[in-house]
Protein backbone atom coordinates (compact mmCIF):
# COMPACT_ATOMS: atom_id res chain seq x y z
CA UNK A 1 17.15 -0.51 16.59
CA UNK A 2 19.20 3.07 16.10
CA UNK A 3 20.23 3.42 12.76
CA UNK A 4 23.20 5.56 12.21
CA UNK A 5 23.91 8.64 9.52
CA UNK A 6 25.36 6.47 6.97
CA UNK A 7 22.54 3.88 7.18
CA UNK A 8 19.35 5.84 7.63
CA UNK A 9 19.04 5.92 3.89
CA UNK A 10 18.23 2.30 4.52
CA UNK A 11 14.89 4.00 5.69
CA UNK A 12 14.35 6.27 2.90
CA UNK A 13 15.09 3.57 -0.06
CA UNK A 14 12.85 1.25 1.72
CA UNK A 15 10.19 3.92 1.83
CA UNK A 16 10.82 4.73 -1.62
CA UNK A 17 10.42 1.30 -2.63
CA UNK A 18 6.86 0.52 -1.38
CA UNK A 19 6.00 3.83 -2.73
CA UNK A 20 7.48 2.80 -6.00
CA UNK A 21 5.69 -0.07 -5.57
CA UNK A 22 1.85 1.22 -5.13
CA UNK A 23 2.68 3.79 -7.94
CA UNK A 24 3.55 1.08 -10.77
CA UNK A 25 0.38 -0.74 -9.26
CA UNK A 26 -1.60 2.18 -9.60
CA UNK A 27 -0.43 3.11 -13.32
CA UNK A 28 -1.11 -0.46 -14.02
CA UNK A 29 -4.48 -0.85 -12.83
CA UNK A 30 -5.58 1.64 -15.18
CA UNK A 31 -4.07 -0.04 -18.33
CA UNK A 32 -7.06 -1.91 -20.76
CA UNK A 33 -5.42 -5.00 -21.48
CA UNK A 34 -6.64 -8.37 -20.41
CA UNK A 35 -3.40 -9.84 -19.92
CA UNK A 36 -2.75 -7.68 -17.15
CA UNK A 37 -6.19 -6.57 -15.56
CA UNK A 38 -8.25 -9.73 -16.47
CA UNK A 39 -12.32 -8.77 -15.73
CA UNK A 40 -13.60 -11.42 -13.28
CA UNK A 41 -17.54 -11.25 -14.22
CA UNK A 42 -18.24 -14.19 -10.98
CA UNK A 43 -18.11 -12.30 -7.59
CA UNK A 44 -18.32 -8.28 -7.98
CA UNK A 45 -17.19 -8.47 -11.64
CA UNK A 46 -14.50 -6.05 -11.95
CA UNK A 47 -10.68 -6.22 -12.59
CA UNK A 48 -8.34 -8.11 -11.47
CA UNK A 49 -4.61 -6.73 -11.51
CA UNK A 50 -2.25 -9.71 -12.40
CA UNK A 51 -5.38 -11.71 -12.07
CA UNK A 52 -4.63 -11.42 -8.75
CA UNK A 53 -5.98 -8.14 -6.84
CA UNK A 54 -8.97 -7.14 -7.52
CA UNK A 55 -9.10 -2.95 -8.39
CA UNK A 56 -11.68 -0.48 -9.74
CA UNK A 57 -10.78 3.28 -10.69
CA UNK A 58 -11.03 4.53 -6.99
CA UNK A 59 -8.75 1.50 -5.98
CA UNK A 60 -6.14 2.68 -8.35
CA UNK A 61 -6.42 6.38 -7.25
CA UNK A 62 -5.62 5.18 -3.77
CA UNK A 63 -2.34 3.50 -5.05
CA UNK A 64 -1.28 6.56 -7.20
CA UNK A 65 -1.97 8.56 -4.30
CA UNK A 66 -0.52 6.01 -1.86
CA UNK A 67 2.74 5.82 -4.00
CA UNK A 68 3.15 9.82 -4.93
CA UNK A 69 2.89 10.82 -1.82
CA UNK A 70 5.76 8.28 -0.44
CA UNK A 71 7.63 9.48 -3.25
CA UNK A 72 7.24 13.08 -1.87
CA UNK A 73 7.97 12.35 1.23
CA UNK A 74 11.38 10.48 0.85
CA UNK A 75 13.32 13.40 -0.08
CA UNK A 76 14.01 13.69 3.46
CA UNK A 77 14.65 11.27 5.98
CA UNK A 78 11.98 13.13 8.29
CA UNK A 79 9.23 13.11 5.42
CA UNK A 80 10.03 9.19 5.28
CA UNK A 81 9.52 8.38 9.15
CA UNK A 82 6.21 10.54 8.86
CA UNK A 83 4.82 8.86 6.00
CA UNK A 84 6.01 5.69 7.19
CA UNK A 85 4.09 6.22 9.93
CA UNK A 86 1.03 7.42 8.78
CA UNK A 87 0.83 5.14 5.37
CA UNK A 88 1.72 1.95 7.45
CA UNK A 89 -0.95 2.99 10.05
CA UNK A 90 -3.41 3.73 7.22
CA UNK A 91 -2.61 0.33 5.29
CA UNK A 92 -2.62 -1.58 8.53
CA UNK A 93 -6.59 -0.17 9.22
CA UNK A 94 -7.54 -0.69 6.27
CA UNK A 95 -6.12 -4.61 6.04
CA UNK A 96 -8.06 -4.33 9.20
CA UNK A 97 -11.04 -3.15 8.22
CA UNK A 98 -11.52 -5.57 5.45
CA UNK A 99 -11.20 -8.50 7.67
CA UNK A 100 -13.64 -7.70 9.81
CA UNK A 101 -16.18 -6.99 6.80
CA UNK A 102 -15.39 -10.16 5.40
CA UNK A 103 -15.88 -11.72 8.48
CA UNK A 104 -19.32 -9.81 8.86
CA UNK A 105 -19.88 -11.09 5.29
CA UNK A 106 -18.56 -15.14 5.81
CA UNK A 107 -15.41 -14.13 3.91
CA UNK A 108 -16.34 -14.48 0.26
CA UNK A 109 -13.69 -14.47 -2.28
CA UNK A 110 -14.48 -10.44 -3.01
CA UNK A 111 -16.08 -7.52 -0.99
CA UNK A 112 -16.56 -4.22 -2.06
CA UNK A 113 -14.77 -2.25 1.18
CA UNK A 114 -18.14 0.11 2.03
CA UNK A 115 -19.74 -0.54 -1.07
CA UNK A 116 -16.64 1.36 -3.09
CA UNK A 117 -13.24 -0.15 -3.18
CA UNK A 118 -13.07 -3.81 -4.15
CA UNK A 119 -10.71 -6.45 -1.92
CA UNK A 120 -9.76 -9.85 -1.93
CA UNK A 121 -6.82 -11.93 -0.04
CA UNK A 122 -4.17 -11.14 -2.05
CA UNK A 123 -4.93 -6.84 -1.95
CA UNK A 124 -5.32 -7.71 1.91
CA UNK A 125 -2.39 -9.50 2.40
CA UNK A 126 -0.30 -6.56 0.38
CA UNK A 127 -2.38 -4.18 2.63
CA UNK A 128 -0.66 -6.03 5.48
CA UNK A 129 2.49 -6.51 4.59
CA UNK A 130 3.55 -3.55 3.01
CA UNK A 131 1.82 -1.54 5.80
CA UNK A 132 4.07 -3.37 8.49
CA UNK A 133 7.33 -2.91 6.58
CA UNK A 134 6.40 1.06 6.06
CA UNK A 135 5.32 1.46 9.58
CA UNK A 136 8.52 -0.57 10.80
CA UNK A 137 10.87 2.25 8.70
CA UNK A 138 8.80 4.65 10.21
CA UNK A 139 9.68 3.87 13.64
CA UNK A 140 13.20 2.83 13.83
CA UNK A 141 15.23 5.29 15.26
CA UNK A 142 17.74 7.40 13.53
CA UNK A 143 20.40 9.25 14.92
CA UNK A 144 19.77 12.25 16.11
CA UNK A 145 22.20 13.96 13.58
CA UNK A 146 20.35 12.33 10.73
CA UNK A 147 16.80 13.57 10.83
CA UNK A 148 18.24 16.44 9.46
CA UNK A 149 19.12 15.24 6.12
């Protein structure tokens, strides 16, 4: 698919977006109220954001780091197709990586990713999905005209 000049900002707002995206999840992990980081005290007892995804400090310093950096990035249509590239690749491994350790560990409902950052299903099934969708705007092809802007 070859974008043209008028719709390669398709690529940067979608870039934007899942960088928007990690950065509100990041400055929400970090908020101390139950109602939106519940602490799960059965499996590896720590947070769970939305009582969903399950976070600790370094887990939310990923995010904020995950989602400024997009931001950076998406000034330009050039920083977006890099990020987009590496971020997706990143999120994709490391979706990857935590399904084989889960498998290694008879997939409980939480693993601590090397003993440091806490997962679950629903962190690796954002890992997934947003790491396909930024790799996919990383790779579409813009005219040549555009990667300018």
């Amino acid at each position: 698919m070859t974008l043209d000049r008028d719709s390669n900002s398709f690529v940067q707002s979608g870039q934007r977006f899942v960088a928007l995206v990690y950065l509100v999840l990041g400055i929400l992990g970090f908020l101390p109220f139950d109602f939106i980081n519940p602490m799960h005290h059965s499996g590896i007892g720590v947070p769970y954001l939305f009582n969903l995804v399950a976070i600790n400090a370094l887990h939310n310093f990923v995010h904020l780091s995950i989602g400024i950096s997009g931001l950076v990035a998406t000034r330009t249509l050039a920083g977006a197709q890099l990020w987009g590239k590496i971020a997706g690749s990143i999120l994709l491994l490391l979706f990857i990586l935590g399904m084989v350790q889960a498998a290694i560990e008879g997939f409980p409902n939480d693993q601590l990713l090397w003993g440091l950052i806490p997962l679950n299903s629903p962190g690796h099934m954002l890992h997934l999905v947003s790491g396909g969708l930024t790799l996919y705007l990383g790779l579409i092809r813009t005219s040549p005209t555009a990667t300018k802007s």
